[in-house]
C-alpha atoms as a PDB file:
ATOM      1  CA  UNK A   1      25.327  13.353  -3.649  1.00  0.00           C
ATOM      2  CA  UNK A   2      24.062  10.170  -5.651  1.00  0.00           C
ATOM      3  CA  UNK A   3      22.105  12.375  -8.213  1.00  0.00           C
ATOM      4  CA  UNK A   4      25.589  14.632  -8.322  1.00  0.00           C
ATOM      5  CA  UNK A   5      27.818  11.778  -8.811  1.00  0.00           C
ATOM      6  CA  UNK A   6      26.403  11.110 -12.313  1.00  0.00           C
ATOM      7  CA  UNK A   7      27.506  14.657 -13.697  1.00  0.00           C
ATOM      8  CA  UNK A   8      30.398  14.849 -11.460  1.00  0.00           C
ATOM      9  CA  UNK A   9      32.888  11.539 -10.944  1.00  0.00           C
ATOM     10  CA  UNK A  10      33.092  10.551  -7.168  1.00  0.00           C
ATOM     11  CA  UNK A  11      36.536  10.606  -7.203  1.00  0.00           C
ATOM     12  CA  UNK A  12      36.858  14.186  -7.956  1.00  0.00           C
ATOM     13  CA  UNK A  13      33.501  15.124  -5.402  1.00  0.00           C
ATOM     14  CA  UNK A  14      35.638  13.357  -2.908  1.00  0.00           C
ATOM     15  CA  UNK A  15      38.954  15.125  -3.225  1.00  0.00           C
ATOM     16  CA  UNK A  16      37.570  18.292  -3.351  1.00  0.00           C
ATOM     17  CA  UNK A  17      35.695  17.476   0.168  1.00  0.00           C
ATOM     18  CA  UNK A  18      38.478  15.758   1.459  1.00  0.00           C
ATOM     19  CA  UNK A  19      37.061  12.801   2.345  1.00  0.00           C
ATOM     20  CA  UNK A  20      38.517   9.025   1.789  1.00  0.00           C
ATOM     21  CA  UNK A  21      36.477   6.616  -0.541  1.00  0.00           C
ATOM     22  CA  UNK A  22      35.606   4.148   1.534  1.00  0.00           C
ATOM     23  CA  UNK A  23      33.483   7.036   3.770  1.00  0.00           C
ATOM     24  CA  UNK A  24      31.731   7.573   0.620  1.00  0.00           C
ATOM     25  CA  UNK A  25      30.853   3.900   0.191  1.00  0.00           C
ATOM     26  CA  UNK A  26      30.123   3.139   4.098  1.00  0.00           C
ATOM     27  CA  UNK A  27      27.788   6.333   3.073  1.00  0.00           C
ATOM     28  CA  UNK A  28      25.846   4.749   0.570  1.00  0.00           C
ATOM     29  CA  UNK A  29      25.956   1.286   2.083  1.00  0.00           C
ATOM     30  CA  UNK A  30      24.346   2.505   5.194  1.00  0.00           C
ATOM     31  CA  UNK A  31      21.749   4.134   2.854  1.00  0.00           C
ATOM     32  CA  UNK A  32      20.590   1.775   0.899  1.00  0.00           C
ATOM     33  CA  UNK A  33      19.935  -0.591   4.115  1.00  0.00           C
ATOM     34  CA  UNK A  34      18.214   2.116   5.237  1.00  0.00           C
ATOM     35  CA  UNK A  35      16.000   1.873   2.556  1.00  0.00           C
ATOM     36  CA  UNK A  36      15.538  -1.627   2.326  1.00  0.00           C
ATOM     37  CA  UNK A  37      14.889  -1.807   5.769  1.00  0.00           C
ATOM     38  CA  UNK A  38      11.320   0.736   5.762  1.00  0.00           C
ATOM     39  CA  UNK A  39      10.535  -1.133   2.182  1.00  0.00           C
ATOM     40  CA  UNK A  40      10.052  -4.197   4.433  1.00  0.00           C
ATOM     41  CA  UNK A  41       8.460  -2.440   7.400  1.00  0.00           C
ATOM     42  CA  UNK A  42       6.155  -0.635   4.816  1.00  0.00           C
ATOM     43  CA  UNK A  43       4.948  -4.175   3.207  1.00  0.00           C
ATOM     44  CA  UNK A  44       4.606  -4.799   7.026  1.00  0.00           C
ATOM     45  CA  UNK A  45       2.081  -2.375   7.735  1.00  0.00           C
ATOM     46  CA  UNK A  46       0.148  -2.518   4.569  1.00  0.00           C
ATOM     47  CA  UNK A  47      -0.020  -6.450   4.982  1.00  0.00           C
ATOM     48  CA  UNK A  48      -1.238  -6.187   8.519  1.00  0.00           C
ATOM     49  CA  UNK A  49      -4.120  -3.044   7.380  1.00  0.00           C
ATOM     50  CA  UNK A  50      -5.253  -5.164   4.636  1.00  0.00           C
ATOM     51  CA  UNK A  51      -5.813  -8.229   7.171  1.00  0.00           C
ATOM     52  CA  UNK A  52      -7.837  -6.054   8.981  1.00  0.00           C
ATOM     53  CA  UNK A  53     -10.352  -5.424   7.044  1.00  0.00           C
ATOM     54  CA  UNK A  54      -8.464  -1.896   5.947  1.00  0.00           C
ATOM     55  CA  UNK A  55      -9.597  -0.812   9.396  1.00  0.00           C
ATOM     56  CA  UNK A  56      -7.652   1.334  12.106  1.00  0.00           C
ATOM     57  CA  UNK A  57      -7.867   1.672  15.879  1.00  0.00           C
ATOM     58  CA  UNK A  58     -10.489   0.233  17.991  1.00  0.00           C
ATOM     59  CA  UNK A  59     -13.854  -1.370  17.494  1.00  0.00           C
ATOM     60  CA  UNK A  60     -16.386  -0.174  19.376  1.00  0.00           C
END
């Protein structure tokens, strides 16, 4: 719907699904924490392979 809403205003995308604004907006709110949230667990995980010598699992 965000790569729709620049050829298409949201306004009208709303009306014609019936749908108030502010479910649009709780929409793309929820989204974009979404995102930001695995961006940080992604800088997690590389930060933590990296301090391990780029190694997984166990020694042995």
């Amino acid at each position: 719907m965000l790569k729709t809403h620049k050829k298409v205003k949201i306004p009208i995308l709303l009306k014609i699904a019936k749908l108030p604004k502010s479910s649009f907006y709780e929409w793309k709110h929820k989204l974009e924490n979404t995102i930001d949230k695995d961006k940080e667990l992604k800088e997690m995980i590389v930060d933590i392979f990296a301090n391990h010598l780029k190694r997984m699992g166990i020694e042995g």
